[in-house]
C-alpha atoms as a PDB file:
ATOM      1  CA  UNK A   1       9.277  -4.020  10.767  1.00  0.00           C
ATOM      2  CA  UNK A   2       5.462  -2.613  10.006  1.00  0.00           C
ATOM      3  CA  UNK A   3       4.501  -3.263   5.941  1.00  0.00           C
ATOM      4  CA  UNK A   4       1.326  -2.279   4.661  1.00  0.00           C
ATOM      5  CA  UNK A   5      -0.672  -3.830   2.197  1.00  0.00           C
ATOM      6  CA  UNK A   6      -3.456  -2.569   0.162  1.00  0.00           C
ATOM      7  CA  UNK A   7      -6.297  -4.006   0.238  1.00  0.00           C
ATOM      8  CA  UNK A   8      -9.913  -4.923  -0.876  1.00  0.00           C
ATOM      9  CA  UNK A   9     -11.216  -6.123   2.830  1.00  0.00           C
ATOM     10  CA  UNK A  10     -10.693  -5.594   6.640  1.00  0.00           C
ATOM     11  CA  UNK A  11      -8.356  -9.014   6.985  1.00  0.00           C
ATOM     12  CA  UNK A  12      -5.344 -11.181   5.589  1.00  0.00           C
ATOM     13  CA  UNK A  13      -7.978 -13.196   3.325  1.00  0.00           C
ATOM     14  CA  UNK A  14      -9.015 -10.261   1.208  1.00  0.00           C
ATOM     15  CA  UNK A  15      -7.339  -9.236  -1.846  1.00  0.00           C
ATOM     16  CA  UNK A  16      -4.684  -6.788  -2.524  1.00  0.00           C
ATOM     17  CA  UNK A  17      -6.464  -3.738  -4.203  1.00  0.00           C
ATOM     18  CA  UNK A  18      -4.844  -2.770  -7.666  1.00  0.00           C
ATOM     19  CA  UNK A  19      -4.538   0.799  -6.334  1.00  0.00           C
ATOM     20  CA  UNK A  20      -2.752   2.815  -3.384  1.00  0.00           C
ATOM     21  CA  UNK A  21      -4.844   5.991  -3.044  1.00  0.00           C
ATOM     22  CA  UNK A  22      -8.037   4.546  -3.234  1.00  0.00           C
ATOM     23  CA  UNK A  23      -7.994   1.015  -1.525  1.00  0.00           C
ATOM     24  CA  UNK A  24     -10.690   0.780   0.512  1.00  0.00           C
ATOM     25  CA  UNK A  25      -8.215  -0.748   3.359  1.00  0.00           C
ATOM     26  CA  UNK A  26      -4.436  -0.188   4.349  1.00  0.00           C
ATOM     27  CA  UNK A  27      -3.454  -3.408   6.374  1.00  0.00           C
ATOM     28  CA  UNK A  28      -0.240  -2.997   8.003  1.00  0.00           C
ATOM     29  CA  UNK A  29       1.503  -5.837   9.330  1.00  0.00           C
ATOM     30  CA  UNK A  30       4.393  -6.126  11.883  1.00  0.00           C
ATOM     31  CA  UNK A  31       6.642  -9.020  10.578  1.00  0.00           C
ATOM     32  CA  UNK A  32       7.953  -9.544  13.765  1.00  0.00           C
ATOM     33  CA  UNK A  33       5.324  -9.846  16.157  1.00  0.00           C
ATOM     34  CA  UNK A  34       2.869 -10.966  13.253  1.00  0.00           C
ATOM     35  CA  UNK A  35       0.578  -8.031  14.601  1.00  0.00           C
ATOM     36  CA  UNK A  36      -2.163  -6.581  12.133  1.00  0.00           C
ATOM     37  CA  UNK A  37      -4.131  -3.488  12.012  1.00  0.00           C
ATOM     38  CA  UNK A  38      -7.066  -3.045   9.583  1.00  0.00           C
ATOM     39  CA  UNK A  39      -7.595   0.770   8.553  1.00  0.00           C
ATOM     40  CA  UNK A  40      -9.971   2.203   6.844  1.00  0.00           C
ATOM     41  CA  UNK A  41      -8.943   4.417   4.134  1.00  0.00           C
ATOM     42  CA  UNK A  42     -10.731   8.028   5.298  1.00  0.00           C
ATOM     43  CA  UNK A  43      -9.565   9.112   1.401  1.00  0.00           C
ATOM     44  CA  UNK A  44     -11.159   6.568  -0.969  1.00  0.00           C
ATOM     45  CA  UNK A  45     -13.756   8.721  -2.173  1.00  0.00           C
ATOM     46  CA  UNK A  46     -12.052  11.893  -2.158  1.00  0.00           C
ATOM     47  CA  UNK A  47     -11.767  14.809  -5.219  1.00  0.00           C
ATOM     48  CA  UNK A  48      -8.003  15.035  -5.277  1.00  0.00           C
ATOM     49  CA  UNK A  49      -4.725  14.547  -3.604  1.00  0.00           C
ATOM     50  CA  UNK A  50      -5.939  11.170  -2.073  1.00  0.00           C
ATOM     51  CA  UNK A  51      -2.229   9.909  -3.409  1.00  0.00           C
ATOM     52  CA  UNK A  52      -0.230  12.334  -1.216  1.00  0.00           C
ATOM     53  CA  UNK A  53      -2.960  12.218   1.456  1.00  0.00           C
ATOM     54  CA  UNK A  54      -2.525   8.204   1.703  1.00  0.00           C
ATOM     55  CA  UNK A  55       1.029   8.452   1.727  1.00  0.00           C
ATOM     56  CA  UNK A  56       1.284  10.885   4.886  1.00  0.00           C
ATOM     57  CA  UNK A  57      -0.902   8.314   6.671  1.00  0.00           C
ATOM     58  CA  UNK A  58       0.783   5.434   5.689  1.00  0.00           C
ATOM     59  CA  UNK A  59       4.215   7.161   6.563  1.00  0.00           C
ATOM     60  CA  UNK A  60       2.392   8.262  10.165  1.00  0.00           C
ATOM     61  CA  UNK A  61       2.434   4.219  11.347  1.00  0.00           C
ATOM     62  CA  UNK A  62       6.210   4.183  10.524  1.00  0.00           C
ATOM     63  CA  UNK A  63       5.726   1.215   7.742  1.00  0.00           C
ATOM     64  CA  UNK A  64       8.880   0.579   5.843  1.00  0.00           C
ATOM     65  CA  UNK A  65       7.501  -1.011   2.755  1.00  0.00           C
ATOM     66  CA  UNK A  66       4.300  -0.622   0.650  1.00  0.00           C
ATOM     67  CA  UNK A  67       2.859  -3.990  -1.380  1.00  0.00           C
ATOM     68  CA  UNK A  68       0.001  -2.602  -4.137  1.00  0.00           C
ATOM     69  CA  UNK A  69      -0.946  -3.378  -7.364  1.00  0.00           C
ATOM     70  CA  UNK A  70      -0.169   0.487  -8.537  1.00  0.00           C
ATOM     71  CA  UNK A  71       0.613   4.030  -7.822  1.00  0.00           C
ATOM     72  CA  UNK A  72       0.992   7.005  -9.330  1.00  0.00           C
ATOM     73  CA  UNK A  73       3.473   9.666  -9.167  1.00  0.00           C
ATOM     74  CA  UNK A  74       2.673  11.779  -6.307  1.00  0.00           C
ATOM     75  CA  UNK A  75       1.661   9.079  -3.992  1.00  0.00           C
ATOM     76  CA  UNK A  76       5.188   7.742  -5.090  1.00  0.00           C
ATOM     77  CA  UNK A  77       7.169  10.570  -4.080  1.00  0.00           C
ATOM     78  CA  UNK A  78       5.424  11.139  -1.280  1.00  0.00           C
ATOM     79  CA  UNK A  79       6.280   7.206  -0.003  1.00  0.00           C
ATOM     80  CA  UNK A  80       9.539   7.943  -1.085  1.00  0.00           C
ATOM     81  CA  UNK A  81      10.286  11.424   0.752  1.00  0.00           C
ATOM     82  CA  UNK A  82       9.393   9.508   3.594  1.00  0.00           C
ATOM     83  CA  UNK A  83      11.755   6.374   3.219  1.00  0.00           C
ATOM     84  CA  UNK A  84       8.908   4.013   2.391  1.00  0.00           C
ATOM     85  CA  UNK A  85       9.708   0.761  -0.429  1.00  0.00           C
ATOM     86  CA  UNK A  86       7.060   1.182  -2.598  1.00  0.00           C
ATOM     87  CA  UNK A  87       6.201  -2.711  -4.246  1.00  0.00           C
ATOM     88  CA  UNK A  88       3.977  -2.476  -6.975  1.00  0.00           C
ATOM     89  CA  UNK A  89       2.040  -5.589  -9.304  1.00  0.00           C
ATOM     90  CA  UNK A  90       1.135  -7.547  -6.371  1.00  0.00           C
ATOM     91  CA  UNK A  91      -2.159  -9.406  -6.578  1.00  0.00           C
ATOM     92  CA  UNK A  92      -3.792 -12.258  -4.859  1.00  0.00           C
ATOM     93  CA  UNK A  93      -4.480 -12.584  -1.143  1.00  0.00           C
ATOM     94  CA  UNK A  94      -3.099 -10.108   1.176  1.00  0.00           C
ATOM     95  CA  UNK A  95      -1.503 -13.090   3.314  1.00  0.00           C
ATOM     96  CA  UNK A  96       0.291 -14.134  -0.110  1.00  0.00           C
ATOM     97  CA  UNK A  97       1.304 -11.061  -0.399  1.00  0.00           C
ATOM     98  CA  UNK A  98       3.149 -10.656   2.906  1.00  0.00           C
ATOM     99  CA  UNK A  99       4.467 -14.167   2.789  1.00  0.00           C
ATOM    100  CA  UNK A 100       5.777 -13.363  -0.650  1.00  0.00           C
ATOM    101  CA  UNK A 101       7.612 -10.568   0.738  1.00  0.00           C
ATOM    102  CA  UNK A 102       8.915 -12.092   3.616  1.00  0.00           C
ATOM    103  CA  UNK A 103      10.482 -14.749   1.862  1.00  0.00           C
ATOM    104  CA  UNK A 104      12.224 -11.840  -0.434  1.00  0.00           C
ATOM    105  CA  UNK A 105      10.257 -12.886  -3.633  1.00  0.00           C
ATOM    106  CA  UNK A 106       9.497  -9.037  -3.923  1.00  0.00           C
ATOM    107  CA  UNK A 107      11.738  -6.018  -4.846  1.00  0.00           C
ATOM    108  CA  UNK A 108      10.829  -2.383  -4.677  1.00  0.00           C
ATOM    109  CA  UNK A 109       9.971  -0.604  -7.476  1.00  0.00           C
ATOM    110  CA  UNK A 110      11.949   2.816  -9.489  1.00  0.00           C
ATOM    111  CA  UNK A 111       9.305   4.155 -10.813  1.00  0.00           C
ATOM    112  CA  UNK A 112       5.201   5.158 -10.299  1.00  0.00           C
ATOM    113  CA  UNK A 113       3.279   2.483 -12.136  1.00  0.00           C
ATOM    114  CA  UNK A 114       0.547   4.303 -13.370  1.00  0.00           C
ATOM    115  CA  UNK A 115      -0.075   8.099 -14.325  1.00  0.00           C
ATOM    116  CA  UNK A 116      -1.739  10.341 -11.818  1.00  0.00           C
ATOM    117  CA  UNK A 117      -5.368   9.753 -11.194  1.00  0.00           C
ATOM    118  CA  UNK A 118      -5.398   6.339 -12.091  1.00  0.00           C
ATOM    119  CA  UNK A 119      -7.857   5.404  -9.471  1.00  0.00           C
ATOM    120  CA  UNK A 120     -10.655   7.508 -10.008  1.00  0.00           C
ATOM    121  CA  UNK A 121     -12.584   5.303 -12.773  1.00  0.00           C
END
């Protein structure tokens, strides 16, 4: 199963950004084969829509869950359309992260976190 983790940096040391649509890196994991891609997020800096825009990438790699410290609503439903556990107030390392949620210490979240266009401070 693929999980993605926003994130600050390019690697498992890094730490988890506090927002979805604007983290400078996605890193999705496969928790079976322990394999790890790094991406870039192409939509950090962009005007609007960077929410939905995230999501549709995300959702293109076929990850099943989503660790972040926020999101807001239409990132949200767009995860959610697409089947995707959204996991929001994670914090620390993005390996703590992913070990946290493999051992099932985290539990998918209802609700957006934050309003729309948190991120763009």
């Amino acid at each position: 199963m693929k999980i993605c983790v926003t994130s600050q940096g390019d690697n498992l040391d890094a730490q988890v950004d506090s927002r979805f649509g604007r983290c400078p890196y996605f890193i999705i994991v496969d928790t079976e084969t322990s394999e790890i891609e790094a991406i870039q997020n192409p939509n950090v800096s962009g005007m609007g829509g960077v929410g939905v825009q995230s999501g549709q990438l995300i959702s293109e790699k076929q990850v099943k869950a989503v660790l972040t410290g926020n999101v807001g609503p239409n990132a949200f439903r767009t995860l959610q359309a697409a089947g995707i556990d959204i996991i929001t107030g994670v914090s620390g390392s993005v390996k703590e992260a992913i070990e946290k949620y493999k051992s099932g210490g985290l539990k998918p979240a209802g609700d957006p976190s934050v309003d729309s266009k948190f991120g763009m401070g």
